[in-house]
Protein backbone atom coordinates (compact mmCIF):
# COMPACT_ATOMS: atom_id res chain seq x y z
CA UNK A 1 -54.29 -32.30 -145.83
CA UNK A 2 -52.81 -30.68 -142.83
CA UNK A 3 -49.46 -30.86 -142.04
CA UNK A 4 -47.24 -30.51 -138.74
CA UNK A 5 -44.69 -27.49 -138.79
CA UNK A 6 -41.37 -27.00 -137.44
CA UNK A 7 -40.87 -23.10 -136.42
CA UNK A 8 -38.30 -20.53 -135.71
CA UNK A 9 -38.48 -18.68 -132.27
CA UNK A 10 -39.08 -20.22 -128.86
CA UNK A 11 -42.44 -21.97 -127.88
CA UNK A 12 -44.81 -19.42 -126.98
CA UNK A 13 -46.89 -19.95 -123.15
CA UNK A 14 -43.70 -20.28 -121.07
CA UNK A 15 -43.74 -17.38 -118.81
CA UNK A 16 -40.01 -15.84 -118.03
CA UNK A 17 -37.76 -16.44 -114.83
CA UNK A 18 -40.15 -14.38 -112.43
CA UNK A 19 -43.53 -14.42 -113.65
CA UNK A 20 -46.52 -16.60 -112.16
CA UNK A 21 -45.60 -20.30 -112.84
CA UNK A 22 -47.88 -21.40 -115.46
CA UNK A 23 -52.03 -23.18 -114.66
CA UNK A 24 -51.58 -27.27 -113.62
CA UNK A 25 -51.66 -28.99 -116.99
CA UNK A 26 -54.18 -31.31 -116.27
CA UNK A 27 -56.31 -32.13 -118.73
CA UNK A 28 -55.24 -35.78 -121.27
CA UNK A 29 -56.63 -36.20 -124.52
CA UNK A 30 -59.64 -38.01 -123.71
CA UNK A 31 -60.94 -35.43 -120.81
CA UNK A 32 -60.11 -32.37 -123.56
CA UNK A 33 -62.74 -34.69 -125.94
CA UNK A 34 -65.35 -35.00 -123.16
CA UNK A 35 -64.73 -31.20 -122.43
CA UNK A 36 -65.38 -30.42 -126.19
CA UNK A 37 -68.39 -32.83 -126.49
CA UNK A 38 -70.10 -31.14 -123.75
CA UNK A 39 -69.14 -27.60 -124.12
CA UNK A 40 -71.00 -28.20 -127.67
CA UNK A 41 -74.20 -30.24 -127.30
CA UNK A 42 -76.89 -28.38 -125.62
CA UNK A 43 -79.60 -25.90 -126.16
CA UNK A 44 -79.17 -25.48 -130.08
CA UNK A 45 -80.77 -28.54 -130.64
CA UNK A 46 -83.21 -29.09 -127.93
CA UNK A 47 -84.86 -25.68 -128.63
CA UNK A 48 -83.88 -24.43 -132.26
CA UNK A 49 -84.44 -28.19 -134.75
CA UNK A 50 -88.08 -26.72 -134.78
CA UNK A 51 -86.80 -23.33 -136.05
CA UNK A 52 -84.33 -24.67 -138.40
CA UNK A 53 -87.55 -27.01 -140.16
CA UNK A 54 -89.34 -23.30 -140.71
CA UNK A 55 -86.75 -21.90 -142.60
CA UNK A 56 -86.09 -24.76 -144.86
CA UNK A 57 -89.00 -27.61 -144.97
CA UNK A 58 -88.83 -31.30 -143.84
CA UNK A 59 -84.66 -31.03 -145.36
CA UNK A 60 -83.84 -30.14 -141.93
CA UNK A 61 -80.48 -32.18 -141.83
CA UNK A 62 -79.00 -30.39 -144.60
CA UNK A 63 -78.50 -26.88 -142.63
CA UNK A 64 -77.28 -28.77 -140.03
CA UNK A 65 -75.04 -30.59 -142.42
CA UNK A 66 -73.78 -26.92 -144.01
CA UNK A 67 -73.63 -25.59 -140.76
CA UNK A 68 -71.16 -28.28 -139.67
CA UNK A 69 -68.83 -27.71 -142.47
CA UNK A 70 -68.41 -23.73 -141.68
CA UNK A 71 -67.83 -24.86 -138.34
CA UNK A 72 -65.11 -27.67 -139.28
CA UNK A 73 -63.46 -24.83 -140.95
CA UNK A 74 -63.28 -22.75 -138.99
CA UNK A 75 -62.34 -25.53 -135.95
CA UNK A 76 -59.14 -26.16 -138.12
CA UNK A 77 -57.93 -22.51 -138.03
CA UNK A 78 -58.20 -22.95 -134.05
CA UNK A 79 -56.56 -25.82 -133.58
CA UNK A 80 -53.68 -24.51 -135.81
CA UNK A 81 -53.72 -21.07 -133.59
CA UNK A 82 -53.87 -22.90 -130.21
CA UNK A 83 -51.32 -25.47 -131.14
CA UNK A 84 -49.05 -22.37 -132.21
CA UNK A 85 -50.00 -20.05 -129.28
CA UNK A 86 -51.02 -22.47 -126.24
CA UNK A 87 -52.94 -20.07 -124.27
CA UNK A 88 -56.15 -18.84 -122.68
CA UNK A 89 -57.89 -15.75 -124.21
CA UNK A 90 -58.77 -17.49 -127.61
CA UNK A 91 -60.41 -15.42 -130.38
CA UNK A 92 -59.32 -12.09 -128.41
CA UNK A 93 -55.28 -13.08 -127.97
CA UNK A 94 -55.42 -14.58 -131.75
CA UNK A 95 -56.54 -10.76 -132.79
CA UNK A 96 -54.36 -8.95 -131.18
CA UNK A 97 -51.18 -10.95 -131.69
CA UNK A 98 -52.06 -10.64 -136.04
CA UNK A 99 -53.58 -7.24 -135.76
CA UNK A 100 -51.84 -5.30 -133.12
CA UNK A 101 -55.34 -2.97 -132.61
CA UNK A 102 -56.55 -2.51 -129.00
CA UNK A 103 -60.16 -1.78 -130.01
CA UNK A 104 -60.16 -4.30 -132.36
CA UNK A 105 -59.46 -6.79 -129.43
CA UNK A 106 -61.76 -6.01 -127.23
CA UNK A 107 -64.46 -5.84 -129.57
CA UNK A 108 -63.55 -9.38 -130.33
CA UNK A 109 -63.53 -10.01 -126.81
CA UNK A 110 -66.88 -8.35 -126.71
CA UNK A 111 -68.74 -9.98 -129.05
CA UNK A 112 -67.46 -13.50 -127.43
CA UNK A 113 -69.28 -12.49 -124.04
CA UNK A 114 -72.06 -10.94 -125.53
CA UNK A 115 -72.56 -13.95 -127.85
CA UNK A 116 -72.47 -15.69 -123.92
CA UNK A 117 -75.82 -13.22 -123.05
CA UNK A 118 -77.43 -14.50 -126.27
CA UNK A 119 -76.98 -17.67 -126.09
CA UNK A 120 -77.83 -18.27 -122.32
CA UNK A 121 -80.94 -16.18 -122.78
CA UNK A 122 -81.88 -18.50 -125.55
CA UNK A 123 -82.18 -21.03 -123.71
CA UNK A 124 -83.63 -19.05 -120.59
CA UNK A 125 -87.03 -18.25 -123.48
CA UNK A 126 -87.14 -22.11 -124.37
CA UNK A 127 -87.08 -23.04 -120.91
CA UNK A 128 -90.24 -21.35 -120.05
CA UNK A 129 -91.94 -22.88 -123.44
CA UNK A 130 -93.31 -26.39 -123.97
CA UNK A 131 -91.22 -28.09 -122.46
CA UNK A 132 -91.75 -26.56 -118.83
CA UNK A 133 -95.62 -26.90 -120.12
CA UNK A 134 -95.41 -30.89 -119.66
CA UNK A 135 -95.27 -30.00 -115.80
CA UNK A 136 -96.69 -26.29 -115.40
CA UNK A 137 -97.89 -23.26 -117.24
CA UNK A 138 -96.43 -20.21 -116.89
CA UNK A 139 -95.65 -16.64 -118.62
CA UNK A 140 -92.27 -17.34 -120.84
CA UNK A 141 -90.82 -14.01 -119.59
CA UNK A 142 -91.26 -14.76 -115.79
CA UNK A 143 -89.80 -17.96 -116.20
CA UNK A 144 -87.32 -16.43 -117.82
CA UNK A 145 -86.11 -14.07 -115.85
CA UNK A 146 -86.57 -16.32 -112.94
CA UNK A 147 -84.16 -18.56 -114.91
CA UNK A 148 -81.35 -15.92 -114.78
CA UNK A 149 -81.80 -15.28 -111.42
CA UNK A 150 -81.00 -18.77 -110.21
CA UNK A 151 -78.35 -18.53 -112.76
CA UNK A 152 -76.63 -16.01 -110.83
CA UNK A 153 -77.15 -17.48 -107.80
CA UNK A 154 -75.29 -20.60 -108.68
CA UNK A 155 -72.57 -18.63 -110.51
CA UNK A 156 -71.99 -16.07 -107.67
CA UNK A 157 -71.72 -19.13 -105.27
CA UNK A 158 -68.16 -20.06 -107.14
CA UNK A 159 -66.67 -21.72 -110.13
CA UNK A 160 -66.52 -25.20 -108.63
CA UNK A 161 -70.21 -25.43 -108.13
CA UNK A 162 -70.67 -24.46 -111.82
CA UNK A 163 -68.36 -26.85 -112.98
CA UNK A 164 -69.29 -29.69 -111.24
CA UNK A 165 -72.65 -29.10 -111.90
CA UNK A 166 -71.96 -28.89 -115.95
CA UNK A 167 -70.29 -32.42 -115.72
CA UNK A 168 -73.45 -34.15 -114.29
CA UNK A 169 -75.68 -32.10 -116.93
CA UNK A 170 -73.85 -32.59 -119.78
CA UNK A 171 -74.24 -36.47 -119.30
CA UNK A 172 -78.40 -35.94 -119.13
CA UNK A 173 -78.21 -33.86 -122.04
CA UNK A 174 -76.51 -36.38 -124.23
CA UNK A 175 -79.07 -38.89 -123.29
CA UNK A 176 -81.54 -36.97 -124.64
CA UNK A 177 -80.02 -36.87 -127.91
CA UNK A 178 -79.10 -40.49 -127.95
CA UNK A 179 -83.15 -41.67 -127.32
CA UNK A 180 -84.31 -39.23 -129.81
CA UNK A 181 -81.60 -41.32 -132.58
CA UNK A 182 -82.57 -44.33 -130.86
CA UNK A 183 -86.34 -43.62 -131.62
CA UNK A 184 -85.40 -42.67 -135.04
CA UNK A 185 -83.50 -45.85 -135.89
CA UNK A 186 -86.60 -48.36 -134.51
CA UNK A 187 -88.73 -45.76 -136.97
CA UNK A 188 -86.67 -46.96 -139.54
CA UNK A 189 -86.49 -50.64 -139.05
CA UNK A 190 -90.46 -50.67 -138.59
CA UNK A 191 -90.85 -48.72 -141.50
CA UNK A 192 -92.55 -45.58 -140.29
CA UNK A 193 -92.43 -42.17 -140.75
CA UNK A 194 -92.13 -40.08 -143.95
CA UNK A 195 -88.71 -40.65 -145.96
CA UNK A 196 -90.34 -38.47 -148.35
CA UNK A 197 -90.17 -35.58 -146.32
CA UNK A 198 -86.29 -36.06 -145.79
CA UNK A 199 -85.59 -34.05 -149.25
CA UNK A 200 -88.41 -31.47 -148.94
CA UNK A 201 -86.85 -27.71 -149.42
CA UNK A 202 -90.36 -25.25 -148.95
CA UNK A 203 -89.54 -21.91 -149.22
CA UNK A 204 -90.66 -19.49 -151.63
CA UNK A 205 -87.59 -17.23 -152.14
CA UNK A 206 -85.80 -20.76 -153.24
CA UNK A 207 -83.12 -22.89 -152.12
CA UNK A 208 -80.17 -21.23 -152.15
CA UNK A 209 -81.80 -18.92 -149.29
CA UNK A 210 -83.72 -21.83 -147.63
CA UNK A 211 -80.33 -23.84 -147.12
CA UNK A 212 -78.87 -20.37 -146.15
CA UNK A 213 -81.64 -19.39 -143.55
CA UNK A 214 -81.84 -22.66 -142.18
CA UNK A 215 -77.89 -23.33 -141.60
CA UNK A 216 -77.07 -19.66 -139.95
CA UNK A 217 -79.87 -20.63 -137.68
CA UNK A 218 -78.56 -24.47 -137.03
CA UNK A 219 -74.61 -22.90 -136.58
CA UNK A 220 -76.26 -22.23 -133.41
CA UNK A 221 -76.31 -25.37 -131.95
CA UNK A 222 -72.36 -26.31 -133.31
CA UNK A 223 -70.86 -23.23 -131.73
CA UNK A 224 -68.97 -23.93 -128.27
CA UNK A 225 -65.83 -25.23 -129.94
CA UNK A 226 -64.10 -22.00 -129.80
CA UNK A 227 -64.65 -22.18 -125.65
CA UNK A 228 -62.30 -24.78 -125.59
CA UNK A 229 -58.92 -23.18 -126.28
CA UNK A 230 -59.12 -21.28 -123.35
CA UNK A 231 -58.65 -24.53 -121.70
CA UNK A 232 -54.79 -24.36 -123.58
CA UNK A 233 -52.54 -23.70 -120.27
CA UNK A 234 -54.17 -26.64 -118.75
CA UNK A 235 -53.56 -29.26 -121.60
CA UNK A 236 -50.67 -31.75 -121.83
CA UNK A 237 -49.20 -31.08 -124.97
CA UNK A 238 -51.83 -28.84 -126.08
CA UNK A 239 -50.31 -29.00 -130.21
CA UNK A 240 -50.85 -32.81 -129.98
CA UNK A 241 -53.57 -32.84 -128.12
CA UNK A 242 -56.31 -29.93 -129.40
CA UNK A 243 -56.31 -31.76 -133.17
CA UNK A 244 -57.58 -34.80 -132.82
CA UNK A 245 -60.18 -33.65 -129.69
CA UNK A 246 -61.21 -30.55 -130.94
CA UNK A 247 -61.93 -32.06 -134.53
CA UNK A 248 -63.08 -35.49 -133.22
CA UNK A 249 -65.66 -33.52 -130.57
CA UNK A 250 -66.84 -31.22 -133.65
CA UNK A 251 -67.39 -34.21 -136.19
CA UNK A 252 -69.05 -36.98 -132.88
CA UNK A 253 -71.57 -33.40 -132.29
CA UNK A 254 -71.84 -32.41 -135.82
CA UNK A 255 -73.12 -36.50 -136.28
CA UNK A 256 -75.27 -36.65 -133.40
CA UNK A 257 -77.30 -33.36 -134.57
CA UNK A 258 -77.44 -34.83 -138.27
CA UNK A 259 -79.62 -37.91 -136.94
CA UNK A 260 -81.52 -36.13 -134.70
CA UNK A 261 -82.50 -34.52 -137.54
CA UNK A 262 -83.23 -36.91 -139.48
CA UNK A 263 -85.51 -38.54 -137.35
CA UNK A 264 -87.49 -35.23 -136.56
CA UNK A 265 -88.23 -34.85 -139.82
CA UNK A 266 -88.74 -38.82 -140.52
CA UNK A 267 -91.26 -38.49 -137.81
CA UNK A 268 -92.96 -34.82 -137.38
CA UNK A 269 -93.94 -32.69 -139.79
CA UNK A 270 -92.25 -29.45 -140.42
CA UNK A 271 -95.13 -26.97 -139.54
CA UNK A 272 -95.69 -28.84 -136.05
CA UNK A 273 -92.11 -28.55 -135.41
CA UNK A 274 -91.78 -25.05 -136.39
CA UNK A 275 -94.60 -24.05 -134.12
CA UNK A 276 -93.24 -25.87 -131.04
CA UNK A 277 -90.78 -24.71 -128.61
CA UNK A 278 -89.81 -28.43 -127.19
CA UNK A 279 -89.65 -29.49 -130.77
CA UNK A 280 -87.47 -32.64 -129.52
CA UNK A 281 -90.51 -33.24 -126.95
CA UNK A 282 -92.85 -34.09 -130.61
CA UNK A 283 -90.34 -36.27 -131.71
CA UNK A 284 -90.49 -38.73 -128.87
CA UNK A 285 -94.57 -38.07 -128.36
CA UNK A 286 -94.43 -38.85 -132.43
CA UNK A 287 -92.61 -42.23 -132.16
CA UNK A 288 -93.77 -45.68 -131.40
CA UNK A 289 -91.68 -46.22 -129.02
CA UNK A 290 -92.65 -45.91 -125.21
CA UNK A 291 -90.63 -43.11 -123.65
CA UNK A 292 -92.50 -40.76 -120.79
CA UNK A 293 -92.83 -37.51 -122.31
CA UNK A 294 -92.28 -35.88 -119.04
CA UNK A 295 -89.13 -37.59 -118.45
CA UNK A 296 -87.68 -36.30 -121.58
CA UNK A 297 -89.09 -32.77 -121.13
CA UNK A 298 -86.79 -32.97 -117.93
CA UNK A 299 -84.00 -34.13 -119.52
CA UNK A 300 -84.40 -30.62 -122.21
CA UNK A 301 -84.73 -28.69 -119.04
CA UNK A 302 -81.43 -29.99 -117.51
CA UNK A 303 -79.80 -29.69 -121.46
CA UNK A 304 -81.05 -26.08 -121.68
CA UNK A 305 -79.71 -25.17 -117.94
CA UNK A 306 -76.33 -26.40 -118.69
CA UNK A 307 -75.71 -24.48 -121.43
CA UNK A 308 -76.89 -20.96 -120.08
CA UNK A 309 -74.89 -21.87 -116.88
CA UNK A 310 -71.93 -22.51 -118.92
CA UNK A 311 -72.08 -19.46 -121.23
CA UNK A 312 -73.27 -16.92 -118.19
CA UNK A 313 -70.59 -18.09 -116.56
CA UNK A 314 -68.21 -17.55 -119.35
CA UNK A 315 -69.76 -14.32 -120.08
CA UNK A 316 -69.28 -12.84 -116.38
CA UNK A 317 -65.55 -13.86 -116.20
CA UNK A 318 -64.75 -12.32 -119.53
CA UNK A 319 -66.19 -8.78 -118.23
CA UNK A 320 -64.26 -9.38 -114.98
CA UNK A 321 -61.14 -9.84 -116.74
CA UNK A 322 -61.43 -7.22 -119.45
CA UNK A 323 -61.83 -4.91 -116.35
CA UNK A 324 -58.75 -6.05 -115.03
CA UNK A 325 -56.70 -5.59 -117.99
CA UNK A 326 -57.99 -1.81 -117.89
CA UNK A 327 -60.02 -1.63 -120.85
CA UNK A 328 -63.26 -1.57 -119.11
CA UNK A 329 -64.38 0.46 -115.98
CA UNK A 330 -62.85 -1.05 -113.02
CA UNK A 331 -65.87 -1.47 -111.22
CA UNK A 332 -66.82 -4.77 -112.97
CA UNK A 333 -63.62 -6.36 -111.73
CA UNK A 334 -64.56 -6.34 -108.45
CA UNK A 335 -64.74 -9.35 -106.18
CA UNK A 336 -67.20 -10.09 -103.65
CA UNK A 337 -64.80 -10.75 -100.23
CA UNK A 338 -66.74 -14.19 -98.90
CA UNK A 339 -67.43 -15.42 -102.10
CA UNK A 340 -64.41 -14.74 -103.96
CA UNK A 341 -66.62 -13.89 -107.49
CA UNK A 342 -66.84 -11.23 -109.49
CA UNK A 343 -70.51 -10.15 -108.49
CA UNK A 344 -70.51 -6.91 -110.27
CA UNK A 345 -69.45 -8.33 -113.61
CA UNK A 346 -72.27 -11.33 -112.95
CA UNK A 347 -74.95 -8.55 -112.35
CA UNK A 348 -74.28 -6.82 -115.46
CA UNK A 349 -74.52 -9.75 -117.46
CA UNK A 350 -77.73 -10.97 -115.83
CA UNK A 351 -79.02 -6.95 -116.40
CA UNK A 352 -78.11 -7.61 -120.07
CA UNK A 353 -79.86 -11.07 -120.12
CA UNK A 354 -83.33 -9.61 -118.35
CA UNK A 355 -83.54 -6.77 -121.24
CA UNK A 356 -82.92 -9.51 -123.82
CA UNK A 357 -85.66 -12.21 -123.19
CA UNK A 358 -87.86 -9.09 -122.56
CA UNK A 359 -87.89 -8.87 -126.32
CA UNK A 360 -86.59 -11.03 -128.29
CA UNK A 361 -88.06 -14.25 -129.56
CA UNK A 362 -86.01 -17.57 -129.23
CA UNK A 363 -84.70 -17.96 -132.67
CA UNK A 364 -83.74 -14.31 -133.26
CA UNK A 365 -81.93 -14.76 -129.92
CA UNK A 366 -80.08 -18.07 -131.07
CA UNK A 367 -79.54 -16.34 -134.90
CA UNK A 368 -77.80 -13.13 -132.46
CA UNK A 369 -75.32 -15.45 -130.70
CA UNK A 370 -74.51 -16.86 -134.82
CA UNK A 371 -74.46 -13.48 -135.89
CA UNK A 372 -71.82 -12.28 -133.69
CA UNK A 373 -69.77 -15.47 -133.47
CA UNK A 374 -69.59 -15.83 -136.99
CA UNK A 375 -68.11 -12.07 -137.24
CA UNK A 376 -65.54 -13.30 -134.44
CA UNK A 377 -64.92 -16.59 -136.50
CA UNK A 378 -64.53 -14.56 -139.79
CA UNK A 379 -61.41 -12.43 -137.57
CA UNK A 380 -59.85 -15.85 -136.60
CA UNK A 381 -59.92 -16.82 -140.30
CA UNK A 382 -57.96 -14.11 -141.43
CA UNK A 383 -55.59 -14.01 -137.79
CA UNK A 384 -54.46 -17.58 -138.77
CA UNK A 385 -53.15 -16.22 -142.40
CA UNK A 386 -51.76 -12.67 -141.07
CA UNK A 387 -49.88 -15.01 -138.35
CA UNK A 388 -48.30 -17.37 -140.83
CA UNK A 389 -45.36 -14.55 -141.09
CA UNK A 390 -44.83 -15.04 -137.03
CA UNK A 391 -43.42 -18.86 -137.19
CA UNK A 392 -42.51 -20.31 -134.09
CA UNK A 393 -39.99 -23.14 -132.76
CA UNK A 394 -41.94 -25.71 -131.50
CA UNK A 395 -43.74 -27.99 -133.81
CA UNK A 396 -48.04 -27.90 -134.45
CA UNK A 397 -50.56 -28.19 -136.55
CA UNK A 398 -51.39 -26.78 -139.67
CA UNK A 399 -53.67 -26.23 -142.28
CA UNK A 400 -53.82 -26.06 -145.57
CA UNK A 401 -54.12 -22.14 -147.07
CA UNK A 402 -57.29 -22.87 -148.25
CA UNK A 403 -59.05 -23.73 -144.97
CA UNK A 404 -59.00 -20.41 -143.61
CA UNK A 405 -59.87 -18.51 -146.57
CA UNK A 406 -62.99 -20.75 -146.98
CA UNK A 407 -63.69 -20.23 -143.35
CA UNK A 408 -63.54 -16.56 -143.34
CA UNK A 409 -65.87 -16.48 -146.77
CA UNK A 410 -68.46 -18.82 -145.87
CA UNK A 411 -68.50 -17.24 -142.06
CA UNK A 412 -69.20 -13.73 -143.91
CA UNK A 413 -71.86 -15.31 -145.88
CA UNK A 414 -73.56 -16.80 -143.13
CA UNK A 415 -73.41 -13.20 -141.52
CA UNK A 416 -74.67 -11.50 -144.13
CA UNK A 417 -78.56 -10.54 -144.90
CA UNK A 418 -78.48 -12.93 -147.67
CA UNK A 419 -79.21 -15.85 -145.17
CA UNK A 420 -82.79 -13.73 -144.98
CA UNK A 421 -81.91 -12.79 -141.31
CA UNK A 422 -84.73 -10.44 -140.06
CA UNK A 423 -83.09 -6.81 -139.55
CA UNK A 424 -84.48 -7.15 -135.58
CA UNK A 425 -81.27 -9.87 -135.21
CA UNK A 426 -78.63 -7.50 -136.52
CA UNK A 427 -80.01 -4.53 -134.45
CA UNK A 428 -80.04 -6.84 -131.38
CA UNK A 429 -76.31 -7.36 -132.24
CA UNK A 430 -75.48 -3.85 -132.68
CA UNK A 431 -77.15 -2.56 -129.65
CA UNK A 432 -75.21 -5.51 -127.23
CA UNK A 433 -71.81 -3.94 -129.06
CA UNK A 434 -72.84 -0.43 -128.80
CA UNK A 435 -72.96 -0.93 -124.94
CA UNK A 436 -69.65 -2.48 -125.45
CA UNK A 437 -68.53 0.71 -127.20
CA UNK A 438 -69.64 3.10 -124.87
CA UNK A 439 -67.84 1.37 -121.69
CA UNK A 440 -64.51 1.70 -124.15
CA UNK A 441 -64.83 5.51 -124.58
CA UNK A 442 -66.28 5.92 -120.73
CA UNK A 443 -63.24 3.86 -119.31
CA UNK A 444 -60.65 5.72 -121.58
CA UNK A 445 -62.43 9.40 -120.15
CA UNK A 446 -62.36 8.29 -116.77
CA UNK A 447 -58.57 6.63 -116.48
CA UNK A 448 -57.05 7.53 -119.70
CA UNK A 449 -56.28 5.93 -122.61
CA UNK A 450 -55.17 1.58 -121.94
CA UNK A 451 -52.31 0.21 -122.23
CA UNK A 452 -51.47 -1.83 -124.97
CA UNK A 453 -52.43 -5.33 -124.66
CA UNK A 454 -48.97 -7.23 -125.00
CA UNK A 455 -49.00 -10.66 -125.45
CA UNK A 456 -45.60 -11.53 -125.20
CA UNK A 457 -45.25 -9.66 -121.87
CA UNK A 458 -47.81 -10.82 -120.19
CA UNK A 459 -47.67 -14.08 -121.05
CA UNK A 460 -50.31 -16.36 -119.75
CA UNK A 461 -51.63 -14.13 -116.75
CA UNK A 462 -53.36 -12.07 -118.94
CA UNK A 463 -57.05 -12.68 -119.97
CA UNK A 464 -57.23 -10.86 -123.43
């Protein structure tokens, strides 16, 4: 089991005697929970359950299961970083303070806001499917786009807008979940639906690669997690705190997505949720119980908002402050005067999100954003071991050896082509990091070659 350690050198986050004082530490146990819980219910399972039943049969819940323990791993190896390092930056900060490699951090970095592009574009294609169709019919790309547009509207208006708006949608979006287990459990005491289908694995290159297929896809839905450590400088007592919220929001999401998978499968066959892009929105039209149809296709529509909002947003501010810290051009840091947001940094990420639902289908977009946050997760992994030779004064949590070394493995697995991942996902991936690449190499021929990012010096101000 995990353990508390006591460490050697000073606590790390406390800035020297004439440095920026550190962020407001706001945020109590119980709002870091909520934070959690919402950052990680949203689109995966309003738009991807129907995806998830393709890949493996009317089994659904057992990728979704799998896919939860990767993620628990994983969680574990960030709440033993944050507790050690409590600071923003995350997945990027953890790789440079146990690798020491420039590129290698900001391809970390990278892949996080890319990841942000893929999944809000995700969610931008299942807006404009079926369950949009419950009101109006339109082309998928034009809503799309559209989508992205008011996206960037909202996000160029300011942070506090976004915010405030993610609070309110978060709470619609967990409704939604909550009838769909609600019409599951009245299935059950009827007696309807088909418990036969619950154990059903149909796919013709076996199991193994069914359960594979089906649980890179659902890690889709559990990722979000990692968003929260960059919430670190505005925690009270971030070591105490992060354990039990960021493992308690994992295992409360990880639950909820379990029985709503159950009861899709209880209730709809595979096929007719593989072939719909509301599959939730069969569910409730599948149950005997009498919930509007329309009312729930709103509620996916304000579920699959929230979470593009959130990771657009996230995606923007990461470009912004890689440009600041030098390592991209300098252009994308800059700030629109009324506004006070970084409007060049929000176009480029809304650029990258047009190309993307241009031409790519919803669940290779959703198996992109696992793709490359698995590869960050599988870094993290190995950070937490490299960093057990850095120990630290203040006491935090800590893991077992094990943990991380069955993270990194089972992340890699779930990366590889053995999940049966069409090659279109991985080129999707490469292409997003290639543009990455190329604004490395253009920024180091324009102003020379970056400084190193330093951790220590910088302290919290810095956003890598």
């Amino acid at each position: 089991m995990a353990e508390v350690t006591q460490a050697k050198s000073a606590p790390d986050g406390e800035p020297p005697d004439g440095q920026e004082p550190p962020l407001r530490r706001v945020l109590g146990p119980k709002l870091l929970l909520f934070f959690i819980i919402g950052d990680i219910l949203g689109a995966g399972v309003y738009a991807l359950t129907g995806k998830v039943a393709g890949e493996v049969g009317g089994a659904l819940w057992l990728p979704f299961l799998i896919a939860f323990v990767v993620a628990a791993l994983t969680a574990c190896s960030y709440v033993e970083l944050v507790g050690k390092y409590p600071r923003a930056a995350g997945a990027a900060l953890y790789a440079n303070k146990a690798f020491g490699i420039p590129f290698l951090t900001f391809i970390v970095a990278f892949a996080v806001m890319a990841s942000g592009i893929t999944s809000a574009s995700t969610s931008a294609r299942a807006f404009g499917g079926d369950y949009l169709s419950e009101f109006v019919s339109l082309p998928v790309v034009l809503v799309a786009v559209l989508f992205l547009i008011v996206l960037a509207l909202v996000n160029f208006r300011g942070v506090s807008e976004s915010v405030k708006a993610n609070v309110v949608l978060t709470i619609v979006e967990l409704t939604g979940l909550l009838v769909i287990i609600g019409i599951g459990v009245y299935a059950v005491l009827a007696g309807d639906g088909e418990p036969s289908r619950l154990t059903e694995i149909e796919r013709s290159d076996g199991v193994v690669f069914a359960l594979l297929g089906g649980a890179s896809l659902a890690f889709f839905a559990l990722v979000g997690f990692e968003d929260s450590v960059n919430m670190a400088e505005e925690v009270r007592e971030p070591p105490r705190a992060f354990p039990r919220a960021l493992l308690g929001g994992l295992a409360i999401t990880g639950t909820i997505y379990i029985l709503v998978a159950l009861t899709s499968s209880l209730l709809v066959d595979p096929k007719t949720l593989e072939e719909s892009t509301g599959p939730l929105l069969e569910v409730v039209k599948a149950g005997d119980v009498d919930f509007p149809p329309k009312l729930f296709a709103l509620i996916a529509l304000f579920a699959l908002t929230n979470t593009a909002l959130i990771n657009m947003l996230m995606a923007s501010r990461l470009v912004y402050g890689m440009s600041r810290e030098g390592i991209v051009p300098g252009i994308f840091g800059r700030v629109h005067a009324g506004r006070r947001t970084p409007w060049i940094a929000i176009i480029f990420t809304t650029v990258l999100g047009f190309a993307l639902v241009a031409t790519s289908r919803v669940e290779d977009l959703g198996d992109t954003t696992s793709l490359l946050l698995l590869c960050v997760f599988a870094v993290v992994n190995v950070a937490v071991l490299v960093l057990r030779r850095e120990p630290v004064e203040h006491e935090h949590f800590r893991v077992p050896t094990a943990v991380p070394v069955l993270g990194a493995i089972t992340c890699v697995i779930l990366a590889s082509p053995f999940t049966g991942r069409e090659g279109s996902v991985y080129l999707t991936a490469g292409v997003l990091m290639a543009v990455g690449v190329v604004l490395w190499f253009v920024n180091r021929a324009v102003v020379g070659k970056p400084d190193e990012i330093d951790a220590e010096r910088r302290g919290a101000g810095s956003s890598l």
